[in-house]
Protein backbone atom coordinates (compact mmCIF):
# COMPACT_ATOMS: atom_id res chain seq x y z
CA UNK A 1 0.00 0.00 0.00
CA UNK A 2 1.32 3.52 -0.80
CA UNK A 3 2.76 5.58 2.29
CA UNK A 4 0.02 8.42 1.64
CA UNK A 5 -2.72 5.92 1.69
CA UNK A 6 -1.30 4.33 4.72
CA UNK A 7 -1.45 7.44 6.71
CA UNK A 8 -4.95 8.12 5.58
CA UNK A 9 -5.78 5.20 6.87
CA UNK A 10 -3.68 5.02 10.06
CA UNK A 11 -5.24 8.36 10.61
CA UNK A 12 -9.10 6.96 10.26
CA UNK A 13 -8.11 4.14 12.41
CA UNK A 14 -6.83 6.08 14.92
CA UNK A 15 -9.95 8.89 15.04
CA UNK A 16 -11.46 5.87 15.86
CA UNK A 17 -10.12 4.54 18.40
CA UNK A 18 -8.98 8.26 20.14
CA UNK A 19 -4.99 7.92 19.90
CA UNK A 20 -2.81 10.53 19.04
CA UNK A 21 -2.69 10.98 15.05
CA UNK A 22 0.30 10.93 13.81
CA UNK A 23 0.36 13.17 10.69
CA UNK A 24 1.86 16.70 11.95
CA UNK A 25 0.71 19.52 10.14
CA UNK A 26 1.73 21.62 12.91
CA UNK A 27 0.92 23.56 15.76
CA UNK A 28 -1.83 25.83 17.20
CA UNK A 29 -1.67 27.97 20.28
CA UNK A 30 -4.91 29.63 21.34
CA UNK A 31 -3.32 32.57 24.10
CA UNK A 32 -5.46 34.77 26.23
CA UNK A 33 -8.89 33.42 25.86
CA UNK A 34 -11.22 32.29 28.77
CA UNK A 35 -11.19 28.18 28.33
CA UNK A 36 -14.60 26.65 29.11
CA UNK A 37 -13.56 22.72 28.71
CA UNK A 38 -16.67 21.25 29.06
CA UNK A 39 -16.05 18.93 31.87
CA UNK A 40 -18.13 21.10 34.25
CA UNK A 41 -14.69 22.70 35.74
CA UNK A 42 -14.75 26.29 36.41
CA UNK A 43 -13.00 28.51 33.63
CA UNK A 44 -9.56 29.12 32.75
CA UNK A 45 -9.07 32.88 32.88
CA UNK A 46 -5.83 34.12 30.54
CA UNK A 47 -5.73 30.59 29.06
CA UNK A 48 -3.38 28.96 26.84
CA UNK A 49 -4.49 26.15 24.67
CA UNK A 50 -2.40 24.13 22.67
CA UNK A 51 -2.60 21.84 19.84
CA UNK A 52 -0.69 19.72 17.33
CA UNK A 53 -1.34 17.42 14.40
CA UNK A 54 -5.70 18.25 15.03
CA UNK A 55 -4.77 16.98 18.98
CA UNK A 56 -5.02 19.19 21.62
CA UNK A 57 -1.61 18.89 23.37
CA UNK A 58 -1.99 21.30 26.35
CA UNK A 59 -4.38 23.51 27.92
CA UNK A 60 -4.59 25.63 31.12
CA UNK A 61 -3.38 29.02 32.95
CA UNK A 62 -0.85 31.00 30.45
CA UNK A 63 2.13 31.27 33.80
CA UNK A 64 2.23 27.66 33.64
CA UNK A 65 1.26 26.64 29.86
CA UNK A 66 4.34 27.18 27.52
CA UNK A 67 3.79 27.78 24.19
CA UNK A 68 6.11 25.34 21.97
CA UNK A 69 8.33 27.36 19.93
CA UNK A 70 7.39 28.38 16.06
CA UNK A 71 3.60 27.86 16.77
CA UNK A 72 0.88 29.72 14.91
CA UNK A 73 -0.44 31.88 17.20
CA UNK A 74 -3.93 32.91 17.62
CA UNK A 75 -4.72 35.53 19.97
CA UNK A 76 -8.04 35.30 21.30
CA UNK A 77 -7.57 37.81 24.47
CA UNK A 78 -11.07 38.75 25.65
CA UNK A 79 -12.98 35.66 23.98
CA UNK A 80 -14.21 32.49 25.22
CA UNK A 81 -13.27 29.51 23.73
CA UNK A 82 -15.72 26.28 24.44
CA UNK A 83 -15.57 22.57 22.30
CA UNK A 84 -17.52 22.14 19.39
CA UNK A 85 -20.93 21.62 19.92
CA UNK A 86 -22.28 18.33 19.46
CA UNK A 87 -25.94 17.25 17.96
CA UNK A 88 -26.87 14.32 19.07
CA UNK A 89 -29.99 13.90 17.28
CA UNK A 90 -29.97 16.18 13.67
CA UNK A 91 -31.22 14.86 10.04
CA UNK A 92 -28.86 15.56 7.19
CA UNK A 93 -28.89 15.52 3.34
CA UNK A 94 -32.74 15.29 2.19
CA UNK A 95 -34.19 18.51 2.39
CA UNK A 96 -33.34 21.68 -0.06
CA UNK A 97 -34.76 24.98 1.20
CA UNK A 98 -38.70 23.56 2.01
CA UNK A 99 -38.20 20.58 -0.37
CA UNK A 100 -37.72 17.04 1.05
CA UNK A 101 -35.85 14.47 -1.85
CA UNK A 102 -32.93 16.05 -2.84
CA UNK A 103 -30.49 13.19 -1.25
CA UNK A 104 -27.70 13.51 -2.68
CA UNK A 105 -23.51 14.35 -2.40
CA UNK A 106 -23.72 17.69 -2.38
CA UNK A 107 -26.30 18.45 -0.37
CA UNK A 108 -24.76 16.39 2.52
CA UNK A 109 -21.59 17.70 2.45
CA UNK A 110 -23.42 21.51 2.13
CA UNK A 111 -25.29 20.96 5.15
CA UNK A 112 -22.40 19.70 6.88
CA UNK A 113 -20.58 22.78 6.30
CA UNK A 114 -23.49 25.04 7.43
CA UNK A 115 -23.66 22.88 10.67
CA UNK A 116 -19.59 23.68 10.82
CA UNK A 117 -19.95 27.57 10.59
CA UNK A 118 -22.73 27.32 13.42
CA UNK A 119 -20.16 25.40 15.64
CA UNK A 120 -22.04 22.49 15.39
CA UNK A 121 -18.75 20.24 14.54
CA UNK A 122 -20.37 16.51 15.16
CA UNK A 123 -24.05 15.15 13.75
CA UNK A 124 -25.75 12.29 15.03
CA UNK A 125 -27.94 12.13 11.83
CA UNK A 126 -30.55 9.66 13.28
CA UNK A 127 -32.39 8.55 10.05
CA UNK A 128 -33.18 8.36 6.21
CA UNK A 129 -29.31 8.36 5.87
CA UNK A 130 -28.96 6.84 2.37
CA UNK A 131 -25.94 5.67 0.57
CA UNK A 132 -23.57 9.02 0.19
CA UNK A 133 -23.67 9.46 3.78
CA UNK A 134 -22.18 6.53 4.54
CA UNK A 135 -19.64 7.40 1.99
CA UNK A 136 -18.78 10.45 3.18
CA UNK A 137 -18.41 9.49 6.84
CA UNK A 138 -16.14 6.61 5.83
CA UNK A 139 -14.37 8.74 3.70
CA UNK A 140 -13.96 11.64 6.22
CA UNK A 141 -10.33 11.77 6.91
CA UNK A 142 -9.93 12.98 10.54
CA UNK A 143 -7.17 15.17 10.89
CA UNK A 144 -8.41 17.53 7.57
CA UNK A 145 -11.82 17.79 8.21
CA UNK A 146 -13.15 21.65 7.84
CA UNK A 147 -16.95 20.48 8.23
CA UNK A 148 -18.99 18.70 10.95
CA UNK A 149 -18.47 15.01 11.41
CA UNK A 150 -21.33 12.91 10.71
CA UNK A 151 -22.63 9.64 12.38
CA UNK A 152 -25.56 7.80 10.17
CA UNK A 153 -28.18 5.21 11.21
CA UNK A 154 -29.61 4.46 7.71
CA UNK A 155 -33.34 4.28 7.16
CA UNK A 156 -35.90 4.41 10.09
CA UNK A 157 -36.88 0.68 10.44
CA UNK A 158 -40.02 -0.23 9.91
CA UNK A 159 -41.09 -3.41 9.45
CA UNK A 160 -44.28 -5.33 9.77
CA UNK A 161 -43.46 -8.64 11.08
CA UNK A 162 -40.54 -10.22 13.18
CA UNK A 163 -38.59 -11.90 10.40
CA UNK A 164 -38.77 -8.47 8.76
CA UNK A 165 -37.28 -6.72 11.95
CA UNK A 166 -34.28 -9.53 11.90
CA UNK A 167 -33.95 -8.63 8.26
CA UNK A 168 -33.78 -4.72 8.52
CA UNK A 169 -31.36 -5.11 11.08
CA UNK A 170 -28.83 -6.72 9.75
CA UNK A 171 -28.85 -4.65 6.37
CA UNK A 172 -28.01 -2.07 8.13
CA UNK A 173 -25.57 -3.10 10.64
CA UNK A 174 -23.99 -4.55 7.78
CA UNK A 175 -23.07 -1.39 6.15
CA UNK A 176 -21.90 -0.37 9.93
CA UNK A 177 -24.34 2.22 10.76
CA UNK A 178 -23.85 3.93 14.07
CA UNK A 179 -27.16 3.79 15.11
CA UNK A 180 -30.48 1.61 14.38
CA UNK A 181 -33.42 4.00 14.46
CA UNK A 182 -36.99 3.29 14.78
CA UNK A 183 -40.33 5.16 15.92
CA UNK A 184 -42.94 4.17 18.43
CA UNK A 185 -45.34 6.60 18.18
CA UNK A 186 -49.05 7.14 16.49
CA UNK A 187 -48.50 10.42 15.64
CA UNK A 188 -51.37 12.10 17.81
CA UNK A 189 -53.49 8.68 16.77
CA UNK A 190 -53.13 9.37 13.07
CA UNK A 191 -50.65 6.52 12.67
CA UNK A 192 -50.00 2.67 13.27
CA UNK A 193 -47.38 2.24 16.30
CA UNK A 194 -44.68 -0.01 15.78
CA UNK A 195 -45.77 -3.61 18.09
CA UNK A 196 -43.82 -4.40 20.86
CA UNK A 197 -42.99 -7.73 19.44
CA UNK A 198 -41.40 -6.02 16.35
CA UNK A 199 -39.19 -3.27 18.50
CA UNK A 200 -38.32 -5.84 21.36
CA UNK A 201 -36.80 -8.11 17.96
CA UNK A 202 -35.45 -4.79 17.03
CA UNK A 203 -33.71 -4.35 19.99
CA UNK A 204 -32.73 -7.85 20.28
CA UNK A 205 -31.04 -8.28 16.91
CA UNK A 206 -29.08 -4.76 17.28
CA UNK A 207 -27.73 -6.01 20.80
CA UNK A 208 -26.68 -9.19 19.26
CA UNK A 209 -25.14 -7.29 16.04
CA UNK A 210 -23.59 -4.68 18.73
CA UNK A 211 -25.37 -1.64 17.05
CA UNK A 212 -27.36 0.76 19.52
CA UNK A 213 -30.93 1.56 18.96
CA UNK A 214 -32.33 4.69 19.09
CA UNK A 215 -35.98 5.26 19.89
CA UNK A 216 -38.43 8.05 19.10
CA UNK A 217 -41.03 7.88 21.39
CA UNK A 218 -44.26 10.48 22.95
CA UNK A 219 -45.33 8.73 25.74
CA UNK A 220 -43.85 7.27 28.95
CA UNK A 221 -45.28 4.34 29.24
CA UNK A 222 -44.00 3.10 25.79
CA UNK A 223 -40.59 4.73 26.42
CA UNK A 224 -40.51 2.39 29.52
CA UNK A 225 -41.87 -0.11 27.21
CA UNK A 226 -38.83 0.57 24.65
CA UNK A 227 -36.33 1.16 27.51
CA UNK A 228 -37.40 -2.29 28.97
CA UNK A 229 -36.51 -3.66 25.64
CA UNK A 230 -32.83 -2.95 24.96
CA UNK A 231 -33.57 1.29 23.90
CA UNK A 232 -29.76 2.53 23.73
CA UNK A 233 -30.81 6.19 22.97
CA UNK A 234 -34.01 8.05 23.97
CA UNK A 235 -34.60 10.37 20.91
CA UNK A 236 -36.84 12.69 22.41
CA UNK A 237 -38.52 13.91 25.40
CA UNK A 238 -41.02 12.21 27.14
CA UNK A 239 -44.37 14.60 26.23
CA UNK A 240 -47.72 13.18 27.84
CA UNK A 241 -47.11 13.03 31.63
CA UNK A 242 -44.64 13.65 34.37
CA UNK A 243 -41.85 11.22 34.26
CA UNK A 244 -41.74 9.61 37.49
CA UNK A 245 -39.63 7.51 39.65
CA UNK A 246 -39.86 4.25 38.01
CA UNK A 247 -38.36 5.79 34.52
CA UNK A 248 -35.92 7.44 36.55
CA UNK A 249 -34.24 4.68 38.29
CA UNK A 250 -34.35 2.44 34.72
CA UNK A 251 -32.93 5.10 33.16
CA UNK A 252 -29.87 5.59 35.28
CA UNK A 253 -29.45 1.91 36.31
CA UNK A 254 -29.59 0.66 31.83
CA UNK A 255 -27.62 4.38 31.29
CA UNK A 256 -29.79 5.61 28.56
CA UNK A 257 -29.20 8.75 27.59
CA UNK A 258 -32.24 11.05 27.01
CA UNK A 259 -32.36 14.01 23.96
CA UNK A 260 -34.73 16.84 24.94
CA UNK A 261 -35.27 18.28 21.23
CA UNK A 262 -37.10 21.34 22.12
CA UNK A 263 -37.05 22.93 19.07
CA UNK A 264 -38.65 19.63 17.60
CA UNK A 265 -41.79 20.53 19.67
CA UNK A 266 -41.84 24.74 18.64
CA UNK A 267 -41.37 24.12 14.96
CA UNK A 268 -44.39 22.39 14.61
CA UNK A 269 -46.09 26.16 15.85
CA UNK A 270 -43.62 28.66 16.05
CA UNK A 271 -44.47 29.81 12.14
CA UNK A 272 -47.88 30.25 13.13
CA UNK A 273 -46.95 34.21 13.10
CA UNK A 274 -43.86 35.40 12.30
CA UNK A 275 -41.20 34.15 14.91
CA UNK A 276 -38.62 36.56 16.66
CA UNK A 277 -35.67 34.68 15.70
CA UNK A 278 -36.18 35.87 12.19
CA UNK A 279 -34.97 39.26 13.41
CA UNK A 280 -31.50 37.57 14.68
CA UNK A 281 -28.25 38.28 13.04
CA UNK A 282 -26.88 35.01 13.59
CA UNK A 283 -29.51 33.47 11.56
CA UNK A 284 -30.04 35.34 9.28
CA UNK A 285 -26.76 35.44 8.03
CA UNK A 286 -27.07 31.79 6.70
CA UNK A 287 -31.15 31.96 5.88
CA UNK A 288 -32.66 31.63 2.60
CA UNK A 289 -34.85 34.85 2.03
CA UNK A 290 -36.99 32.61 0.07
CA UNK A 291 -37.63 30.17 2.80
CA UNK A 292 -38.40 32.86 4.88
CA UNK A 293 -40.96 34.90 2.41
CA UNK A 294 -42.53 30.94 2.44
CA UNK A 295 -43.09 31.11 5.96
CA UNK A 296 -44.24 34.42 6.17
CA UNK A 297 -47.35 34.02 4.09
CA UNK A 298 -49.98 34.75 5.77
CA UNK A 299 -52.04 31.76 4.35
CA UNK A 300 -49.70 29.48 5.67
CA UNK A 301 -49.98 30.73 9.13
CA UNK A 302 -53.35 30.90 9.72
CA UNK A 303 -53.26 26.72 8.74
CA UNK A 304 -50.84 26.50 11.71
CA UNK A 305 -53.07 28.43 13.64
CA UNK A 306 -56.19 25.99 12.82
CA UNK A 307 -54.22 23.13 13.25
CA UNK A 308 -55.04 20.90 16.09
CA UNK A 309 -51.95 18.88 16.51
CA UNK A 310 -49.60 21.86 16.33
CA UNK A 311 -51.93 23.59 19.06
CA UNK A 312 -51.57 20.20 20.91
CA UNK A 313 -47.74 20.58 20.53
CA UNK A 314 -47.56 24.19 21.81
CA UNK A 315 -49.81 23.92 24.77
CA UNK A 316 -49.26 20.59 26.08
CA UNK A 317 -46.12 18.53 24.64
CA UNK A 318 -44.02 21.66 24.88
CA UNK A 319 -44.56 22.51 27.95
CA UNK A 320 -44.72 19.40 29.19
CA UNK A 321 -41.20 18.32 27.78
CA UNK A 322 -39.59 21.46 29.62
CA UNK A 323 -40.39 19.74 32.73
CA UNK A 324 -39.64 16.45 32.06
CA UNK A 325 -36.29 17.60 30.90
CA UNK A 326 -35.53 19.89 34.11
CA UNK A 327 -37.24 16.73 36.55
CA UNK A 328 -34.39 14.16 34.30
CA UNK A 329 -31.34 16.56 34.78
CA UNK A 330 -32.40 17.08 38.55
CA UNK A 331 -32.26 13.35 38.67
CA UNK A 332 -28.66 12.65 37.22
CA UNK A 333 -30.17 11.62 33.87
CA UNK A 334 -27.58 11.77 31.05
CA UNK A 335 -29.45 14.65 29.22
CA UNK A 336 -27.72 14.98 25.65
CA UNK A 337 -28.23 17.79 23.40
CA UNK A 338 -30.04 17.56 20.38
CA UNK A 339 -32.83 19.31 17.90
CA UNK A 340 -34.06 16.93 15.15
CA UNK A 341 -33.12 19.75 12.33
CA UNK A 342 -32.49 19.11 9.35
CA UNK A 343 -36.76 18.82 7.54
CA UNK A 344 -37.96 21.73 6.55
CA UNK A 345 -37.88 24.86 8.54
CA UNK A 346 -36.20 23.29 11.30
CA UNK A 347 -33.07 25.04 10.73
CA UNK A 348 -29.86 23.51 10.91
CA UNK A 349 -27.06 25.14 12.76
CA UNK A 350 -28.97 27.62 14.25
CA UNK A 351 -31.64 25.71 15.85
CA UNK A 352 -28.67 23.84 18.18
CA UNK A 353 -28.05 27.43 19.42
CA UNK A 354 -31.72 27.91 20.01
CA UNK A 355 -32.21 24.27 21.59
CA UNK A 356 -29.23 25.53 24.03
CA UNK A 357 -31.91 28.93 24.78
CA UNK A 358 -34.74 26.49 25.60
CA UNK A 359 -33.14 23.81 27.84
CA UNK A 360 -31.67 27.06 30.00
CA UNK A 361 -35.84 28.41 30.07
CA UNK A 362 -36.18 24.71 31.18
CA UNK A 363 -34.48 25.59 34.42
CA UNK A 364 -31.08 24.39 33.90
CA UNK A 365 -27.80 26.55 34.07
CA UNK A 366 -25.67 28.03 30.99
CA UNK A 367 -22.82 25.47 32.22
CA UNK A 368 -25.16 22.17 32.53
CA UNK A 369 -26.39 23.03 28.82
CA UNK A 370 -22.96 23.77 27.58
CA UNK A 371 -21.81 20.39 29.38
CA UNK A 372 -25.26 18.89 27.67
CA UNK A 373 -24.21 20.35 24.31
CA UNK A 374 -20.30 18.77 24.09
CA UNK A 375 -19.15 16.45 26.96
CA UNK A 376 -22.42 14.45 27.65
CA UNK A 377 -23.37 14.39 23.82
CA UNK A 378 -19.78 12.84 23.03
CA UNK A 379 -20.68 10.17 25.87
CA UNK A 380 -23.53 9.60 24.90
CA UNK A 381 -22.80 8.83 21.13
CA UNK A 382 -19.62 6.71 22.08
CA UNK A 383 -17.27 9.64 21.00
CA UNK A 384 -14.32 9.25 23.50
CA UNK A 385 -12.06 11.52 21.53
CA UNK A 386 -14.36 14.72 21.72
CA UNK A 387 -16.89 16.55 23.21
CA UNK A 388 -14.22 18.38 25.59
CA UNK A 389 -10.97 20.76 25.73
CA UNK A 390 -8.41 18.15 27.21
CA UNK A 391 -5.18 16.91 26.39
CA UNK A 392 -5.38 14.08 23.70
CA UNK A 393 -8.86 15.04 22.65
CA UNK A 394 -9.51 16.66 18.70
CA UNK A 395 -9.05 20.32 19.31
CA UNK A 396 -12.67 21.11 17.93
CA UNK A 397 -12.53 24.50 19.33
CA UNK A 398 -14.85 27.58 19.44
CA UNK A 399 -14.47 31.32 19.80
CA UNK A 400 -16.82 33.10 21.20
CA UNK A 401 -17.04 36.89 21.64
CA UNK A 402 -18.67 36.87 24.77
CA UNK A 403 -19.17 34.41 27.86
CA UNK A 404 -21.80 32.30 27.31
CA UNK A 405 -21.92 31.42 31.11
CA UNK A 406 -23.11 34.91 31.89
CA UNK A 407 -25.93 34.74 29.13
CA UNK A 408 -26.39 31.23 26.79
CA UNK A 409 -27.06 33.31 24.58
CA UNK A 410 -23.54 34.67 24.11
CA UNK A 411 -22.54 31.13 22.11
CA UNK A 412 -24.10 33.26 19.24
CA UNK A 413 -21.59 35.63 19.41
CA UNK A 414 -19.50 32.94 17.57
CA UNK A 415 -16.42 34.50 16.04
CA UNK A 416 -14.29 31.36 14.96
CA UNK A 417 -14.61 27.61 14.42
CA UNK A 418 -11.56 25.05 14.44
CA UNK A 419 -12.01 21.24 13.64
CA UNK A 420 -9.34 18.85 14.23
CA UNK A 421 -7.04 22.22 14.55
CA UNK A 422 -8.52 23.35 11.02
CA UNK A 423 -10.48 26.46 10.79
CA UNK A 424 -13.65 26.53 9.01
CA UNK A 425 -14.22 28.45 5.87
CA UNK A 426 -16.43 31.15 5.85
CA UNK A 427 -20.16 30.61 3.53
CA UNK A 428 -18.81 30.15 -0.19
């Protein structure tokens, strides 16, 4: 094998597994930032942060961090710098402004990079991943990557009968997916809901072919019912009661992991007028004027207005899902950040920064979200090698303006993004 395809492949292997690269394109010192690592540790003030070959090498005070000599130095005094931001539960490649089926290359690599310049730099696309996903996450090489990673489940599963379920398993943990997806759920009584015969041989067959399953689910009892049955990954909140007790305890004793998706829940109303997030700066620098005359029309709102399931949604899943998410992190839960963008009008990038908003009007603080949004996520999707500012970790790094532990907010004051020590390009 050539030496340049051995190192490409060295270098895969090693993402992988979280060892040190060992390509050196050089190094990086970040000096006189604030460092917020995302371990839950207090900030670094006057910080020095340090990496080499996409590795972060060094990080802490700058009187007792020395900067190796000939590094490119980036001064960031009077910014924060926090990890990448990790989406545990996002949807890439279909949609094209409004438009679902428009699969293809170049919209999944476009949509990763508008995930990147958000400072989104990891996607746990959970669902209708098709074949040029796969591709381009196998083909991702590590250390050069300038747009978010991506982590693909493949279709949502749906099968009818048992043999079915064993069959839709296997095709796609044979192409490796990260995750098995499926959906228990009526959709407000509207739709058939998967049997518990067919998810528990779901969640049988993925244990067995060492693939975890992610669930969508509404209620509690049949997220119980799905937990009970091998869930790996609970895709959403919990929308129709109070979690209690009982959920609690299996939760934390299987150690599920639990994705809030907030904005999930206020897409399907917040376009019934027009919303005030279409007066921010930070979205609107990536949004599609189009879309957004779409969505203004005042025809279209009025049909969100008279519809009864997005009513249902604002009034009583929303709501509803803010307290089941503050009641889970309370608990010790392993709350993971995540959206479900990526259809239509649930917009991808910005809505992690909005998600981020929501949890913190949920009652939790600026550093549990932030913690949420990059450590826990990385846990929670088996990323060992991100999701934090530490030695040995992928320097996935962003600058902020201002400190988003005064205001959560502030992460939209994003200045800078860095993957694998690579900055990101700005929109083409």
């Amino acid at each position: 094998m050539p030496a340049p395809f051995r190192k490409t492949l060295l270098a895969l292997l090693l993402g992988s597994l979280g060892a040190t690269a060992s390509a050196a394109p050089g190094t990086v010192a970040f000096v006189g930032g604030r460092v917020i690592d995302g371990t839950g540790a207090p900030a670094i003030e006057n910080a020095v942060l340090v990496s080499t070959d996409g590795r972060i090498v060094a990080v802490g005070p700058a009187a007792s961090t020395p900067i190796p000599e000939g590094a490119q130095r980036v001064d960031v005094s009077g910014k924060t710098l926090i990890p990448g931001l990790i989406n545990a539960h996002g949807h890439v490649g279909d949609v094209l402004g409004l438009e679902t089926g428009h699969y293809d290359r170049g919209n999944v690599l476009r949509q990763l990079a508008l995930y990147a310049r958000y400072g989104v730099t990891t996607v746990n696309s959970l669902g209708d991943d098709q074949y040029e996903g796969f591709e381009i996450r196998n083909i991702t090489n590590p250390l050069y990557v300038d747009h978010a990673r991506l982590l693909v489940a493949g279709p949502v599963l749906a099968p009818e009968t048992v043999a079915q379920a064993v069959r839709a398993v296997n095709g796609v943990a044979d192409q490796s997916a990260n995750f098995i997806k499926i959906r228990v759920d009526d959709n407000l009584g509207r739709t058939a809901k998967m049997a518990p015969e067919i998810y528990t041989a779901i969640a049988d067959e993925a244990e067995r072919r060492g693939v975890p399953l992610a669930v969508h689910t509404y209620t509690l009892a049949d997220t119980k019912a799905t937990l009970a049955a091998g869930a790996d990954l609970i895709a959403h909140s919990v929308r129709d009661e109070p979690v209690d007790a009982a959920f609690i305890d299996a939760m934390k004793a299987a150690d599920v992991c639990y994705i809030p998706t907030l904005t999930r829940e206020l897409s399907t109303f917040v376009y019934e007028s027009e919303p005030e997030f279409f007066s921010d700066p930070f979205f609107l620098r990536e949004a599609d004027p189009a879309v957004l005359a779409t969505l203004r029309e005042p025809e279209r709102q009025q049909r969100m207005r008279d519809n009864p399931s997005a009513q249902h949604y604002k009034n009583n899943a929303l709501p509803m899902a803010m307290r089941n998410l503050k009641a889970l992190q309370d608990a010790g839960v392993k709350v993971a950040m995540g959206t479900d963008s990526g259809p239509a009008a649930r917009f991808q990038g910005y809505f992690e920064h909005l998600e981020m908003s929501m949890m913190v009007e949920a009652g939790l603080s600026p550093m549990q979200v932030l913690q949420s949004a990059t450590q826990v996520a990385a846990q929670c999707l088996g990323l060992n090698y991100l999701g934090t500012l530490e030695p040995g970790k992928w320097a996935d790094v962003l600058v902020l303006d201002r400190n988003p532990l005064e205001n959560i907010d502030n992460t939209r004051s994003l200045s800078a993004v860095w993957i694998a020590g690579n900055p990101v390009p700005p929109a083409p």
